[in-house]
PDB file of N, CA and C in Angstrom:
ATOM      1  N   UNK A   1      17.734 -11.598   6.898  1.00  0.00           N
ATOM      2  CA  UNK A   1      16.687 -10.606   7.031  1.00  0.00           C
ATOM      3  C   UNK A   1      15.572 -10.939   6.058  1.00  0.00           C
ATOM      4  N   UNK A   2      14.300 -10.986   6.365  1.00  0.00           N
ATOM      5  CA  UNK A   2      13.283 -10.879   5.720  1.00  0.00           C
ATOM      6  C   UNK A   2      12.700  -9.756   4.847  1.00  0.00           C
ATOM      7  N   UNK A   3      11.787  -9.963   4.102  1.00  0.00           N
ATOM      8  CA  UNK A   3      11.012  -8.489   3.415  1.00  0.00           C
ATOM      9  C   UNK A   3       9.593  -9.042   3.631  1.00  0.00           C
ATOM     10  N   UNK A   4       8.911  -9.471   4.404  1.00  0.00           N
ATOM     11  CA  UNK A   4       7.142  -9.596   4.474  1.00  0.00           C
ATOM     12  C   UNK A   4       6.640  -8.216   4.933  1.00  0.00           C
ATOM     13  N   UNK A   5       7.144  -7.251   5.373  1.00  0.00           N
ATOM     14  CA  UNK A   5       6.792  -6.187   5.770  1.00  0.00           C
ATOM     15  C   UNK A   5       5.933  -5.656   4.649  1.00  0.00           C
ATOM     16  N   UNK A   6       4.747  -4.799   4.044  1.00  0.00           N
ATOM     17  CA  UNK A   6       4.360  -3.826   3.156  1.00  0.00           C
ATOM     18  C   UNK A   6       4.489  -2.851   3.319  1.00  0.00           C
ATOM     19  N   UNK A   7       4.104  -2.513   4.489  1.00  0.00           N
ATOM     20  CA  UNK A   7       3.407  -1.054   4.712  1.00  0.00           C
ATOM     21  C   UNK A   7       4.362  -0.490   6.262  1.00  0.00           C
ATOM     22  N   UNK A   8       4.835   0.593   6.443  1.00  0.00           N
ATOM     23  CA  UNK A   8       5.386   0.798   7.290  1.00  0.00           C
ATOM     24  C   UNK A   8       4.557   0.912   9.176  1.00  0.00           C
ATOM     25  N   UNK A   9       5.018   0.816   9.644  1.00  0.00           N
ATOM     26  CA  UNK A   9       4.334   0.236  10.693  1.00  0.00           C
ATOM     27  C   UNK A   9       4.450   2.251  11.399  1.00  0.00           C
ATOM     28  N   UNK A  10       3.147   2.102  12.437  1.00  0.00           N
ATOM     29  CA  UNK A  10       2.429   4.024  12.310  1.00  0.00           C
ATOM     30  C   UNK A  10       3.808   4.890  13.375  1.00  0.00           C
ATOM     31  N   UNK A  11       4.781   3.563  13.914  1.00  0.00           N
ATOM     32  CA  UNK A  11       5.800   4.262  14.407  1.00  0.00           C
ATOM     33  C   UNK A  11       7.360   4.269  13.760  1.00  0.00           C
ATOM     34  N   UNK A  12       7.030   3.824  12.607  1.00  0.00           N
ATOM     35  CA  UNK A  12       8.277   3.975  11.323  1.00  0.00           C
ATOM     36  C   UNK A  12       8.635   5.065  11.367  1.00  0.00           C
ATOM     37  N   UNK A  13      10.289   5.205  11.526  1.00  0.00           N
ATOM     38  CA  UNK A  13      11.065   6.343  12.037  1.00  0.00           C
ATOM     39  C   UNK A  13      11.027   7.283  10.384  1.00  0.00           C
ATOM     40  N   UNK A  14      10.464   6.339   9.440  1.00  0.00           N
ATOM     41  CA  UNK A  14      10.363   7.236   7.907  1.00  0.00           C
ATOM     42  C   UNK A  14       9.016   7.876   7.597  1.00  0.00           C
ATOM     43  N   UNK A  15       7.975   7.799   8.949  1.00  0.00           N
ATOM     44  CA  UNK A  15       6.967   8.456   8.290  1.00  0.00           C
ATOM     45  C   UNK A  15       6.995   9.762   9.426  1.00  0.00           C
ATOM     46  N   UNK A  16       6.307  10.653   8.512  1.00  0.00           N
ATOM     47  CA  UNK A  16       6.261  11.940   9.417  1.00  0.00           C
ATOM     48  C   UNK A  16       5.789  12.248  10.368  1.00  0.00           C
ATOM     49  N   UNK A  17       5.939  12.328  11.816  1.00  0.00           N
ATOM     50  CA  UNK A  17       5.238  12.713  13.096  1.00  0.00           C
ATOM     51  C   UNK A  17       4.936  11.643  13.377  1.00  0.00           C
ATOM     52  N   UNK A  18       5.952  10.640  13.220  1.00  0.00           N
ATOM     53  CA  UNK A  18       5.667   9.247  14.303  1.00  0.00           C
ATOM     54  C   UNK A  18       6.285   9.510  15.615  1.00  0.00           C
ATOM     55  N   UNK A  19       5.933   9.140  16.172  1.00  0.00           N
ATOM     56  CA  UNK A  19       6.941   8.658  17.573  1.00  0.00           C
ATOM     57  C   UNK A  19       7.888   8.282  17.196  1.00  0.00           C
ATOM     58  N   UNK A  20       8.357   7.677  16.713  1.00  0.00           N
ATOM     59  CA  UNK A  20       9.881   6.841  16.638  1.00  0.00           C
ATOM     60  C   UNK A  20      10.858   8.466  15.915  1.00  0.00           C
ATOM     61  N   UNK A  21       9.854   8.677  14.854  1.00  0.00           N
ATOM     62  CA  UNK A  21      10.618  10.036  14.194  1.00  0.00           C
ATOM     63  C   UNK A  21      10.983  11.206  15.138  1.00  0.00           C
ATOM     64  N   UNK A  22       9.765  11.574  15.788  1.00  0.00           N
ATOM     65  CA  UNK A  22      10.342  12.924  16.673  1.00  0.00           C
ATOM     66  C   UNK A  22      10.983  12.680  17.886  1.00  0.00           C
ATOM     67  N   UNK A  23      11.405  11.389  18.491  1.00  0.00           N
ATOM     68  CA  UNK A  23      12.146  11.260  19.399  1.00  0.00           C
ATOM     69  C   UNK A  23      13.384  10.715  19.214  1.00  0.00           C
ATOM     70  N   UNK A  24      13.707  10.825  17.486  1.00  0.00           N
ATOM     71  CA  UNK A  24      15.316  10.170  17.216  1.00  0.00           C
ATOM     72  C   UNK A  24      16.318  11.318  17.890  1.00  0.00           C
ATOM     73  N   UNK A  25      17.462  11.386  18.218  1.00  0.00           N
ATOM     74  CA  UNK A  25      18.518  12.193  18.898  1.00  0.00           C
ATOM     75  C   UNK A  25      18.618  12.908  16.902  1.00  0.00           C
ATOM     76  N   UNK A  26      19.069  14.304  17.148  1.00  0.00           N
ATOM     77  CA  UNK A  26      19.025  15.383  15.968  1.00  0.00           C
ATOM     78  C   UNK A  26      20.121  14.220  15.187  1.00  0.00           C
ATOM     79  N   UNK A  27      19.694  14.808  13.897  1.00  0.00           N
ATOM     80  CA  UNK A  27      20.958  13.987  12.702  1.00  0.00           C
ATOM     81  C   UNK A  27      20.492  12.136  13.110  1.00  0.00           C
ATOM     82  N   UNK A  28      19.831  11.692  13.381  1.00  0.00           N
ATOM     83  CA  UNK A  28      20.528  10.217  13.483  1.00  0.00           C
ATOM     84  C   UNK A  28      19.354   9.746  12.092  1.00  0.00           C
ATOM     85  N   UNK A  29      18.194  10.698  11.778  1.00  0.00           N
ATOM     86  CA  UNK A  29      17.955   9.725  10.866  1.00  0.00           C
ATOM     87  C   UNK A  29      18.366   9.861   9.664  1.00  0.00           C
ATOM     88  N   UNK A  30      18.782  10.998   9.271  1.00  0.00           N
ATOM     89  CA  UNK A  30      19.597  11.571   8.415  1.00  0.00           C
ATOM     90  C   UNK A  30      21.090  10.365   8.359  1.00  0.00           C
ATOM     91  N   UNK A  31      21.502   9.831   9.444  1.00  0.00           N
ATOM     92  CA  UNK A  31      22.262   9.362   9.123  1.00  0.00           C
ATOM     93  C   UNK A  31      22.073   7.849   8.644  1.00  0.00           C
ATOM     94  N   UNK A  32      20.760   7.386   9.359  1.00  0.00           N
ATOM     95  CA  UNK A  32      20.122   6.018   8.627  1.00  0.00           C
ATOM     96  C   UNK A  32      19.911   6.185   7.589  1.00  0.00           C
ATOM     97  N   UNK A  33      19.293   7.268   6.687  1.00  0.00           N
ATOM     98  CA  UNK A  33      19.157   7.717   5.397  1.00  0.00           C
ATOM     99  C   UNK A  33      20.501   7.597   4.543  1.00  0.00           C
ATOM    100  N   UNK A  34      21.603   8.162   4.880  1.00  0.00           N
ATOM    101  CA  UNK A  34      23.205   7.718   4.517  1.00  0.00           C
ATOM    102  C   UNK A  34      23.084   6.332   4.674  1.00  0.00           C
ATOM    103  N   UNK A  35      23.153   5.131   5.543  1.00  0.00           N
ATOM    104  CA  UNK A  35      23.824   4.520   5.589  1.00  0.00           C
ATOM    105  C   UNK A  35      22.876   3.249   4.944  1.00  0.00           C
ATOM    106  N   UNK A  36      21.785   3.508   4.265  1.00  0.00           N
ATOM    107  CA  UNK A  36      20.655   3.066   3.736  1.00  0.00           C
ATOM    108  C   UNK A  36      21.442   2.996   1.994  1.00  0.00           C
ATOM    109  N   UNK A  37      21.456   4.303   1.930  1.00  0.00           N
ATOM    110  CA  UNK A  37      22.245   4.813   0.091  1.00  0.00           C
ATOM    111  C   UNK A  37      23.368   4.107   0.115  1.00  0.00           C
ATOM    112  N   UNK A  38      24.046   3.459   1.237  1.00  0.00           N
ATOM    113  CA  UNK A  38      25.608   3.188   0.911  1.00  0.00           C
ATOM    114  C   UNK A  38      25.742   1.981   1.543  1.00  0.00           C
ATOM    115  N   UNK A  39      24.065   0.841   1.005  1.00  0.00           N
ATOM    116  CA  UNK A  39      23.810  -0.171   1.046  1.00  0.00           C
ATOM    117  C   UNK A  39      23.866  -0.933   2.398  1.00  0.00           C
ATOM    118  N   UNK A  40      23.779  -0.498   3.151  1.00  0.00           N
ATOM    119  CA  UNK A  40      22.927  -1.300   4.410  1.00  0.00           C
ATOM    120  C   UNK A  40      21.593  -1.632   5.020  1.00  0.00           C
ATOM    121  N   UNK A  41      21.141  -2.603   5.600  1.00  0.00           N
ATOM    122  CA  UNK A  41      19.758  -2.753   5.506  1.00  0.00           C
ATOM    123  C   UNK A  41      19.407  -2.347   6.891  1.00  0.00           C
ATOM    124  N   UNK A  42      18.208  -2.103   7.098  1.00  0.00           N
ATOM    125  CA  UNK A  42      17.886  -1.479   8.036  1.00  0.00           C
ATOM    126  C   UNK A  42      16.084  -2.325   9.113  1.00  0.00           C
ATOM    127  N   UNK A  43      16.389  -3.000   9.799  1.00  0.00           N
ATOM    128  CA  UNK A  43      15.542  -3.845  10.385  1.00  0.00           C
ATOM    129  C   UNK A  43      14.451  -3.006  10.774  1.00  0.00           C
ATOM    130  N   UNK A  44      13.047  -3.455  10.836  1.00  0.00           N
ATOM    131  CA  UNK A  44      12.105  -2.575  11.647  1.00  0.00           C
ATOM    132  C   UNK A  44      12.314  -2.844  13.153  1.00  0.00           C
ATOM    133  N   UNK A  45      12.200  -1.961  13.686  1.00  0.00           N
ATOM    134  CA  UNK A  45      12.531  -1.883  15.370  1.00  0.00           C
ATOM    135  C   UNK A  45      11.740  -2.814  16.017  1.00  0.00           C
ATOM    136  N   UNK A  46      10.824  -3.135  15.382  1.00  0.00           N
ATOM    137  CA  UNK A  46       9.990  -4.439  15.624  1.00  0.00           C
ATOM    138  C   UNK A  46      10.051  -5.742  16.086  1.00  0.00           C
ATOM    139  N   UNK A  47      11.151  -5.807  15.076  1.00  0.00           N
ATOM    140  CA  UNK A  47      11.969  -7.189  15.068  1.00  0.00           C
ATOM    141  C   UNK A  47      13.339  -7.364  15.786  1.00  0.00           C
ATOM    142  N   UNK A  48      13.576  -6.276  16.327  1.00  0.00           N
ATOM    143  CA  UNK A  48      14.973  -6.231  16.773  1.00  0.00           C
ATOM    144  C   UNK A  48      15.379  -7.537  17.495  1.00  0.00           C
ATOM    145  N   UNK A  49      14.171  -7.537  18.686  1.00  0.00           N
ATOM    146  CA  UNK A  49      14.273  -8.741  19.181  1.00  0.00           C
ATOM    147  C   UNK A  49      14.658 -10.133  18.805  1.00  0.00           C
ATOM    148  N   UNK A  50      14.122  -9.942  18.097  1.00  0.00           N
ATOM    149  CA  UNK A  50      13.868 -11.415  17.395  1.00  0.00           C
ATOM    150  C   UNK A  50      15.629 -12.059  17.021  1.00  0.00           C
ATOM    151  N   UNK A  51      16.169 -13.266  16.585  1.00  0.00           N
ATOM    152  CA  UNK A  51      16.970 -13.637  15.778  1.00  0.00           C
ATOM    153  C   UNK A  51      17.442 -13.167  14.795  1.00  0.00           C
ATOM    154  N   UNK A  52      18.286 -12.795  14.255  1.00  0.00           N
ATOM    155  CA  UNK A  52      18.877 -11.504  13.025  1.00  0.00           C
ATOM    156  C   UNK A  52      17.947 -12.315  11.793  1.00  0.00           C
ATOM    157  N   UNK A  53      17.973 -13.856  11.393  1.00  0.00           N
ATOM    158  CA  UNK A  53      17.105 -14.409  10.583  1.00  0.00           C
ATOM    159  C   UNK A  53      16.066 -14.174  10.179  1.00  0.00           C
ATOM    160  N   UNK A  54      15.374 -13.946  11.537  1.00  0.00           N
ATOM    161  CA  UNK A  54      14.309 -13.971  11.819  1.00  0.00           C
ATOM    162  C   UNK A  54      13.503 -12.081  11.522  1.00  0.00           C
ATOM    163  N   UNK A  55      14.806 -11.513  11.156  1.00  0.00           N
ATOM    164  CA  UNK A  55      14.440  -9.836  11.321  1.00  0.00           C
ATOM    165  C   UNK A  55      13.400  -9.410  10.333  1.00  0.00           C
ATOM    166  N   UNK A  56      12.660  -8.342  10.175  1.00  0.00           N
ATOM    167  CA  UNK A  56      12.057  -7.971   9.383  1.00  0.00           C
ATOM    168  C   UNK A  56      12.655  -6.818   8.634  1.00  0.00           C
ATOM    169  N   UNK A  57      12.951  -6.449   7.676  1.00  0.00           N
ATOM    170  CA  UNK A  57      13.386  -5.102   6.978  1.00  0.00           C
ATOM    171  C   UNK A  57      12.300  -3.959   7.127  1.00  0.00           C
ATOM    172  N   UNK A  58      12.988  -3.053   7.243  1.00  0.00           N
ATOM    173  CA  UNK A  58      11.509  -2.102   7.680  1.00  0.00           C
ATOM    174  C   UNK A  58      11.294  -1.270   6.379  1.00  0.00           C
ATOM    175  N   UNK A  59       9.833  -1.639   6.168  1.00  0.00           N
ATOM    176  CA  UNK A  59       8.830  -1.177   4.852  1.00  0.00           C
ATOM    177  C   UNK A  59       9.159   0.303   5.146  1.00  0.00           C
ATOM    178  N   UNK A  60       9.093   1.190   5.766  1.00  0.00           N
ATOM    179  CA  UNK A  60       9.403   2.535   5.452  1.00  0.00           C
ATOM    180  C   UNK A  60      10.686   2.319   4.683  1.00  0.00           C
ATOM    181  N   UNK A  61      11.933   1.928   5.289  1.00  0.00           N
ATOM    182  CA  UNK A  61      13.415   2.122   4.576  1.00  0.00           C
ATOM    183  C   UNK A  61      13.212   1.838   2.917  1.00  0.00           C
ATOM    184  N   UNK A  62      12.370   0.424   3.091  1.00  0.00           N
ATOM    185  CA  UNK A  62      11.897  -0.008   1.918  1.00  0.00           C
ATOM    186  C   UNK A  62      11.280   1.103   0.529  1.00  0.00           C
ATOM    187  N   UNK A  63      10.881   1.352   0.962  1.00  0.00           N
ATOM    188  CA  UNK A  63       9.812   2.918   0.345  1.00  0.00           C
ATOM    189  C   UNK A  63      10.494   3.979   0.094  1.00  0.00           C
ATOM    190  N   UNK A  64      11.433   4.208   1.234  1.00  0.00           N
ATOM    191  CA  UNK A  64      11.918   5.608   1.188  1.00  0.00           C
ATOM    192  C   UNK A  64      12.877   5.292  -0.312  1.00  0.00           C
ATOM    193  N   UNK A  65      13.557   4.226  -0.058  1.00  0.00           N
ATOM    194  CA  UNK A  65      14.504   3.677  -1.163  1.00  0.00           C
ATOM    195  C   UNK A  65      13.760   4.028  -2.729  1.00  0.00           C
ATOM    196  N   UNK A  66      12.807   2.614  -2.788  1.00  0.00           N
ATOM    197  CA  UNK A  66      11.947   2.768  -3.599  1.00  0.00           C
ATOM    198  C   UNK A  66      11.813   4.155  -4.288  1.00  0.00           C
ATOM    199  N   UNK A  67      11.363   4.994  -3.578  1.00  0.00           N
ATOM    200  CA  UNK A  67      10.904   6.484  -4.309  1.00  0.00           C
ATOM    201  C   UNK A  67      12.449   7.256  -5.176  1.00  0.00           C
ATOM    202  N   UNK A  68      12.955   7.132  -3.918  1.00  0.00           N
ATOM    203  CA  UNK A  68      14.193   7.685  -4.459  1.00  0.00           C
ATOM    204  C   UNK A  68      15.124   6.809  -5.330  1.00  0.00           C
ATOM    205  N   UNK A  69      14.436   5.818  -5.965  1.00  0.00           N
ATOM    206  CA  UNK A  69      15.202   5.227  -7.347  1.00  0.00           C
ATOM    207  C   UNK A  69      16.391   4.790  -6.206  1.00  0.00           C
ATOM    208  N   UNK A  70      16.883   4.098  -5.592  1.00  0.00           N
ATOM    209  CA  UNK A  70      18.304   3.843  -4.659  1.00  0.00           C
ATOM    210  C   UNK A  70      17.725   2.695  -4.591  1.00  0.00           C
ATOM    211  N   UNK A  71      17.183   1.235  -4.589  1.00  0.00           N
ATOM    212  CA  UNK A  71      17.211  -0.003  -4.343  1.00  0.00           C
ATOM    213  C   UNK A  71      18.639  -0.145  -3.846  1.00  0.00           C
ATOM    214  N   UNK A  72      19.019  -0.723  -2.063  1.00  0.00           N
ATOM    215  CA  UNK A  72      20.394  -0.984  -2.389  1.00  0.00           C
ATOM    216  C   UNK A  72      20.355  -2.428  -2.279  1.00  0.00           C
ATOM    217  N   UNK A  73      21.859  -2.977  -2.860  1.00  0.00           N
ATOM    218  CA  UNK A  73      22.318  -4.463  -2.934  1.00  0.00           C
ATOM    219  C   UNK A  73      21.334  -5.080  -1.909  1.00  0.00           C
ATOM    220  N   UNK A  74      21.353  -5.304  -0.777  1.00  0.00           N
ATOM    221  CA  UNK A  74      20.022  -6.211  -0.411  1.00  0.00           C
ATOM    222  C   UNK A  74      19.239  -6.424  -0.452  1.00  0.00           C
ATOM    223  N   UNK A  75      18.704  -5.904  -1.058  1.00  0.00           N
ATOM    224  CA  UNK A  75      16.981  -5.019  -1.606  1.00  0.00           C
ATOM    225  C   UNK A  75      17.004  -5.961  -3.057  1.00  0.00           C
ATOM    226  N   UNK A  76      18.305  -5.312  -3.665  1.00  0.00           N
ATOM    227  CA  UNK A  76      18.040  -6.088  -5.297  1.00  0.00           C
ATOM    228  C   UNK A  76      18.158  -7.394  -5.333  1.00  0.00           C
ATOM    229  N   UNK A  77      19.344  -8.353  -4.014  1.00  0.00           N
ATOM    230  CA  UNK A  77      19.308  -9.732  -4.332  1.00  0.00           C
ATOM    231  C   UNK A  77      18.329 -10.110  -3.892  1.00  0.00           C
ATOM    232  N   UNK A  78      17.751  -9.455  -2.835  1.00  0.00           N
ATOM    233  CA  UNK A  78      16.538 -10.360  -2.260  1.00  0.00           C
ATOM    234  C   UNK A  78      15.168 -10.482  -3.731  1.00  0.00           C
ATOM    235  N   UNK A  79      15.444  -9.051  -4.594  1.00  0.00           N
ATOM    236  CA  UNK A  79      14.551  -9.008  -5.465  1.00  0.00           C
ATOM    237  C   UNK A  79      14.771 -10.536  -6.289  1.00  0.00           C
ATOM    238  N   UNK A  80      16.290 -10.250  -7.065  1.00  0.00           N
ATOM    239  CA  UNK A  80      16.657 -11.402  -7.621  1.00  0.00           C
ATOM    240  C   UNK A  80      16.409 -13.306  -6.734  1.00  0.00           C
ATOM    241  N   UNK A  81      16.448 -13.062  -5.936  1.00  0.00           N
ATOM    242  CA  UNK A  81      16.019 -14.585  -5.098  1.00  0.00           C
ATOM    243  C   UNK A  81      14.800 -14.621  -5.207  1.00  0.00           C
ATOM    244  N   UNK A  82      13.393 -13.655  -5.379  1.00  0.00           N
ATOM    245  CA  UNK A  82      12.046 -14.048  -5.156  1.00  0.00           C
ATOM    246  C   UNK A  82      11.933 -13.792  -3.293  1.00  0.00           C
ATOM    247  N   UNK A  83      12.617 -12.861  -2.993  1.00  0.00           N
ATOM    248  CA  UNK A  83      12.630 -12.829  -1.372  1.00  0.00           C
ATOM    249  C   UNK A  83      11.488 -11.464  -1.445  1.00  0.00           C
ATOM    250  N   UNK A  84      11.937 -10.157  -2.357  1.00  0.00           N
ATOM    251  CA  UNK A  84      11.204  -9.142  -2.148  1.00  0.00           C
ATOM    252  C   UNK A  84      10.944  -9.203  -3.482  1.00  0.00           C
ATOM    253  N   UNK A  85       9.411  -8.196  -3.436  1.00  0.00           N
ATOM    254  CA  UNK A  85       9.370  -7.399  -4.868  1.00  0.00           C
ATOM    255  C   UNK A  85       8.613  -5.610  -4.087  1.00  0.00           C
ATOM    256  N   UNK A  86       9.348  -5.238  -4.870  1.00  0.00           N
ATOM    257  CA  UNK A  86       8.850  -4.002  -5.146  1.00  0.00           C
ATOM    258  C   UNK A  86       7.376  -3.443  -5.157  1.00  0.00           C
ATOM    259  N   UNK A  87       6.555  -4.163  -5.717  1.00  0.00           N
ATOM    260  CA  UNK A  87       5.534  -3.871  -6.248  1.00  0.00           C
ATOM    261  C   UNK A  87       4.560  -4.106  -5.243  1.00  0.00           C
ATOM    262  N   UNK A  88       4.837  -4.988  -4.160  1.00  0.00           N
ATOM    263  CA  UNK A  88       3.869  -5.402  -3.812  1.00  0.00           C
ATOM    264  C   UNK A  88       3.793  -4.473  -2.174  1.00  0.00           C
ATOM    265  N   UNK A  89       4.905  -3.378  -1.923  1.00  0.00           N
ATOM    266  CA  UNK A  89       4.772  -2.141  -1.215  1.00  0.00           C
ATOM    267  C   UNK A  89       3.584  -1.725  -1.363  1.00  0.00           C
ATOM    268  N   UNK A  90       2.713  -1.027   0.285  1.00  0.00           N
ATOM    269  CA  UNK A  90       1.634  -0.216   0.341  1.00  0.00           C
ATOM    270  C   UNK A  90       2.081   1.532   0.151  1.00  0.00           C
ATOM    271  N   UNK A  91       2.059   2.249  -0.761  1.00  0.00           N
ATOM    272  CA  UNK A  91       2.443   3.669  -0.992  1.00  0.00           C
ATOM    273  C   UNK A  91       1.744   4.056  -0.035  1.00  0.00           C
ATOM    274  N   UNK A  92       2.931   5.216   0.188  1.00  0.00           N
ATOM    275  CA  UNK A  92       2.398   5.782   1.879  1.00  0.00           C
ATOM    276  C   UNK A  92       2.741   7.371   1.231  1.00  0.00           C
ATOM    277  N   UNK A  93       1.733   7.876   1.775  1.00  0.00           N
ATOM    278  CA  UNK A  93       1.604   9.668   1.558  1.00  0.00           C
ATOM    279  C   UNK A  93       2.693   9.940   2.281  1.00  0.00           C
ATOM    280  N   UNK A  94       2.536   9.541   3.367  1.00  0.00           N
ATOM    281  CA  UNK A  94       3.341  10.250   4.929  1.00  0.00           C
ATOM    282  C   UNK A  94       4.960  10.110   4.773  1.00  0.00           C
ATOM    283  N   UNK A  95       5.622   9.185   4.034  1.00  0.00           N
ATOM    284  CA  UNK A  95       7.378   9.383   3.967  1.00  0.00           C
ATOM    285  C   UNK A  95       7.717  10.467   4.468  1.00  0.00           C
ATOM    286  N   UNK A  96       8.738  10.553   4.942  1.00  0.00           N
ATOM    287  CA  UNK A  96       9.431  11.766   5.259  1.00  0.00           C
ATOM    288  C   UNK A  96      10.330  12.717   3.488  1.00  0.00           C
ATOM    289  N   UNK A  97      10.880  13.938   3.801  1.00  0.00           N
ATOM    290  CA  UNK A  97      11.166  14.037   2.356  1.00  0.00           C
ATOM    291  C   UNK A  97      12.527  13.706   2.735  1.00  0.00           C
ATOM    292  N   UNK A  98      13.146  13.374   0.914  1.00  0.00           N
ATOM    293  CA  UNK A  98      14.158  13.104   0.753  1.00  0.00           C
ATOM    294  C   UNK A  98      15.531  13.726   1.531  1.00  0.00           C
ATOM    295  N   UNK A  99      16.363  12.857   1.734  1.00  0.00           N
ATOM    296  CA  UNK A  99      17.283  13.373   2.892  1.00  0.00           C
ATOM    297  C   UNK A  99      18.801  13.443   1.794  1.00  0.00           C
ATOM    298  N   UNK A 100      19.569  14.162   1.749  1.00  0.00           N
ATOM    299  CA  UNK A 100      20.457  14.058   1.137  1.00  0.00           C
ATOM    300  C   UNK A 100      21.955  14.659   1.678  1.00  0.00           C
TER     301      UNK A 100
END
């Protein structure tokens, strides 16, 4: 999986009143939100297509993490390899709020 993503793309299931958000089935992003904290990565729907290699990580998951202090294990080795950094995320007003 890749991290070139910045900025979440305007149908990122993590920003508020996207399309992708108000047409998830009830609970499912709540449950990407779980399964995000308990270190799984989460592709932008973007890339699905593509080769798993070839995937993109999706900059919302990215962010949502980010805020909420939770970097998980793929997030940090990719940090540690020079794959991602942190910093170089576009802050987005629109996140959804914290899911817990």
């Amino acid at each position: 999986m890749k991290f070139n993503l910045k900025k979440p793309c305007r149908d990122c299931p993590f920003l508020h009143g996207s399309s992708t958000n108000v047409t998830l089935a009830e609970g499912r992003l709540e449950g990407i939100a779980r399964d995000l904290m308990s270190g799984l990565s989460f592709p932008c729907h973007k890339t699905l297509d593509l080769k798993s290699t070839n995937r993109e990580h999706c900059a919302g998951a990215l962010l949502y993490l980010e805020r909420e202090e939770r970097p998980n294990q793929i997030m940090r080795i990719a940090e540690r390899l020079g794959l991602y950094d942190h910093t170089k995320l576009e802050q987005c007003s629109s996140l959804i709020e914290p899911i817990h």
